[in-house]
C-alpha atoms as a PDB file:
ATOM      1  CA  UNK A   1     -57.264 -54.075 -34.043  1.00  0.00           C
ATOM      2  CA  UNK A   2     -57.482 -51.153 -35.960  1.00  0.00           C
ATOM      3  CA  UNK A   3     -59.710 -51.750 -39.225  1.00  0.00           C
ATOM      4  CA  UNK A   4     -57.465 -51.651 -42.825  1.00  0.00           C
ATOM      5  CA  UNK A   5     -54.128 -50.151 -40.692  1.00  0.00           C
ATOM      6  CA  UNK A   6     -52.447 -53.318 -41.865  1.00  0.00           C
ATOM      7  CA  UNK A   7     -52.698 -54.740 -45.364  1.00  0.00           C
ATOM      8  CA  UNK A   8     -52.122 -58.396 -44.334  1.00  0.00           C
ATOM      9  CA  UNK A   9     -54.324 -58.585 -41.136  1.00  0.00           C
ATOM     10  CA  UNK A  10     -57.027 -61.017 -41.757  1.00  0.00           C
ATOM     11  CA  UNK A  11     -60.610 -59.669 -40.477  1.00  0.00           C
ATOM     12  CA  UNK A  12     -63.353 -61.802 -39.605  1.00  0.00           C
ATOM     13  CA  UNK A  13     -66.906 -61.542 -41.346  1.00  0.00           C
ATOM     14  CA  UNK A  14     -70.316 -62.352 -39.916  1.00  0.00           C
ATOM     15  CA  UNK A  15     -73.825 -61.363 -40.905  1.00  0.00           C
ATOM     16  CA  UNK A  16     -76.237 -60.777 -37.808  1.00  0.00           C
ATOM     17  CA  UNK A  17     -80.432 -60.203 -38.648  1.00  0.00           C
ATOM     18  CA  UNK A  18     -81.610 -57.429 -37.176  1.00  0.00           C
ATOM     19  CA  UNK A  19     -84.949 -57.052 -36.492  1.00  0.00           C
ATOM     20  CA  UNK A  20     -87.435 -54.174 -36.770  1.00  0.00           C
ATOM     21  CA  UNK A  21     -86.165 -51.958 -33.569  1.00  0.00           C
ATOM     22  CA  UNK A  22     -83.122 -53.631 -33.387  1.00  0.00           C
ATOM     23  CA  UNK A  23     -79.873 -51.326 -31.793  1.00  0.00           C
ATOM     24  CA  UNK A  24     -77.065 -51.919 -33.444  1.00  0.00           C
ATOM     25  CA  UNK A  25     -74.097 -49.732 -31.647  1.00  0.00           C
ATOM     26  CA  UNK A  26     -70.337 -49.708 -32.665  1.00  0.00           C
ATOM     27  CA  UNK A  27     -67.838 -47.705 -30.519  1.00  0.00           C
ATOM     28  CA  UNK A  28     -64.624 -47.484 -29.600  1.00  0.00           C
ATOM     29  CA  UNK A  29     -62.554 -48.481 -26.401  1.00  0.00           C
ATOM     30  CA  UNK A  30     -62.727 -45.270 -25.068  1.00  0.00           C
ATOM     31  CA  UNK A  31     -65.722 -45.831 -24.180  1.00  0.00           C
ATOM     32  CA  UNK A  32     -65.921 -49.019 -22.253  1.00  0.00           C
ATOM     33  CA  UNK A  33     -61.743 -48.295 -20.962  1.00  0.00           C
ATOM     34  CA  UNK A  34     -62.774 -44.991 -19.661  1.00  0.00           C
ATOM     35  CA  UNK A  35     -61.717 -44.788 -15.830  1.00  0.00           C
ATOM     36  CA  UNK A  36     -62.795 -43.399 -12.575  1.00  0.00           C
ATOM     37  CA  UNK A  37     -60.667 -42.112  -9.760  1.00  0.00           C
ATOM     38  CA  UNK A  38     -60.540 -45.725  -8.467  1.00  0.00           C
ATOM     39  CA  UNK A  39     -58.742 -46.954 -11.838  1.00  0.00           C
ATOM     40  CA  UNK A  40     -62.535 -49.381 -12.380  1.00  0.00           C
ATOM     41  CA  UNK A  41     -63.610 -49.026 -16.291  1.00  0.00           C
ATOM     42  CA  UNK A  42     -66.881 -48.083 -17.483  1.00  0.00           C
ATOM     43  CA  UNK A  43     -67.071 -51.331 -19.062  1.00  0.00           C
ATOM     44  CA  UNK A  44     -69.606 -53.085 -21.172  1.00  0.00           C
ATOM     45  CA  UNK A  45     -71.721 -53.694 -18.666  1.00  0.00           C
ATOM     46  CA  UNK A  46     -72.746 -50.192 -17.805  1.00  0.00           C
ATOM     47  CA  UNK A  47     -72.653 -49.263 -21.565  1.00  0.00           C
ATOM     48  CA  UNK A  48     -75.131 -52.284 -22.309  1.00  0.00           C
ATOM     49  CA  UNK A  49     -77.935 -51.196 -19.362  1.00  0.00           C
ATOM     50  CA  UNK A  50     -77.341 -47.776 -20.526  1.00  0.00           C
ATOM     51  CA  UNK A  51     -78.696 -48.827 -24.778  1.00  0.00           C
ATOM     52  CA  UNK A  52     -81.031 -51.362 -23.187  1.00  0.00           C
ATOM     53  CA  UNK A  53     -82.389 -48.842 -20.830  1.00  0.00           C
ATOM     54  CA  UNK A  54     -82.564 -45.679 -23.603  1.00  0.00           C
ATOM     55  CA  UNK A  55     -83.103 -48.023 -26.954  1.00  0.00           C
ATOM     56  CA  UNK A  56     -86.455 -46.104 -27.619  1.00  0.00           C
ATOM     57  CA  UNK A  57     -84.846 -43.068 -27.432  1.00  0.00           C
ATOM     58  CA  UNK A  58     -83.931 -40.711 -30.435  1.00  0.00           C
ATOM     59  CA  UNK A  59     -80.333 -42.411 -31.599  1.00  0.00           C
ATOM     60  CA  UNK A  60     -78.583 -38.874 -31.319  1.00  0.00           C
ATOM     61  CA  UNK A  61     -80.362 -38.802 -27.678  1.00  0.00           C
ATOM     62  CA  UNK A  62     -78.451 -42.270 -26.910  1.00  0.00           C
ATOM     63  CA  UNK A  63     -75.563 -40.617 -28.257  1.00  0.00           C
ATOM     64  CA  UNK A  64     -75.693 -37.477 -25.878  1.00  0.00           C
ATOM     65  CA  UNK A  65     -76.713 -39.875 -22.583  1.00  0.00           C
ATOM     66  CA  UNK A  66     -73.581 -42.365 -23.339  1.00  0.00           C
ATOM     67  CA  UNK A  67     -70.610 -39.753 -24.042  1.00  0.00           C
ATOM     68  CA  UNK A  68     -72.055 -37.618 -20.678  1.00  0.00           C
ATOM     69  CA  UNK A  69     -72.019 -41.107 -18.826  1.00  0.00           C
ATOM     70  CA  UNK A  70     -68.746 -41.948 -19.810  1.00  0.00           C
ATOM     71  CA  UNK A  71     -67.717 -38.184 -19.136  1.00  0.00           C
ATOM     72  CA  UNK A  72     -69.278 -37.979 -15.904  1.00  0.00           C
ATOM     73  CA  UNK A  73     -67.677 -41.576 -14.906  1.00  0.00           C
ATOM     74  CA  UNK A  74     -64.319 -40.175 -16.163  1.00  0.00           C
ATOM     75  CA  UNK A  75     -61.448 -39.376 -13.237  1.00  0.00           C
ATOM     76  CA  UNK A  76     -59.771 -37.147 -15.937  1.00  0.00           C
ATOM     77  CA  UNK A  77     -62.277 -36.727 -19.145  1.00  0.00           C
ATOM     78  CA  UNK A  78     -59.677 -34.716 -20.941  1.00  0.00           C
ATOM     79  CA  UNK A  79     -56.905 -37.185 -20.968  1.00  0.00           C
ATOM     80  CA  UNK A  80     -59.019 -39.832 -21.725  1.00  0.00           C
ATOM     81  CA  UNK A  81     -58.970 -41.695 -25.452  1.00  0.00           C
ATOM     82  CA  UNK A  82     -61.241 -41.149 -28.091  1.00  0.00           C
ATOM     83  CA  UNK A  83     -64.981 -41.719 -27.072  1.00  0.00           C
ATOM     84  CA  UNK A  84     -66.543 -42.535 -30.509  1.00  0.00           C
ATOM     85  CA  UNK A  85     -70.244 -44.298 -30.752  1.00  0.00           C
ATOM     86  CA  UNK A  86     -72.193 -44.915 -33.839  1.00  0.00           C
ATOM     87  CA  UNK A  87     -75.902 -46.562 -33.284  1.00  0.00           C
ATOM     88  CA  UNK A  88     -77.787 -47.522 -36.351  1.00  0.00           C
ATOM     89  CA  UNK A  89     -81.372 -49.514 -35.739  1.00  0.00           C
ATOM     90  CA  UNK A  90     -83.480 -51.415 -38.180  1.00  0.00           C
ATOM     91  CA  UNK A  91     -86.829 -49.028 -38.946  1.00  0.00           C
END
């Protein structure tokens, strides 16, 4: 569901602790719906063993290795949808 598109849509809250290191990525369906010439998605999966593998890494770094994944895994990247990540982690 797209967030505050419709006025009466009722959103669930939750709070989740992070701890010091923690990942915390948000992204779209673009990323995980992406398809290869096969019609098989990315998935969440792949995009989880990609953070877990890289979570050390520089956030913009784990931005740049996910969006050339999800290119690279792409049968057509241009007519794909939106491929939008945002990582935050708890210093």
């Amino acid at each position: 569901m797209v967030v505050g598109l419709l006025p009466v849509y009722s959103y669930e809250q939750q709070q989740v602790a992070m701890e010091r290191g923690d990942l915390l990525a948000v992204f779209t369906d673009g990323i995980t719906e992406a398809e290869n010439a096969s019609g098989e998605q990315f998935g969440e999966g792949r995009l989880e063993e990609l953070l877990v593998r890289h979570a050390g890494e520089p956030l913009d770094e784990i931005v740049r290795i996910v969006t050339e994944s999800v290119r690279g895994w792409a049968h057509d990247p241009e007519n794909q949808d939106d491929t939008t990540v945002l990582l935050a982690r708890r210093l």
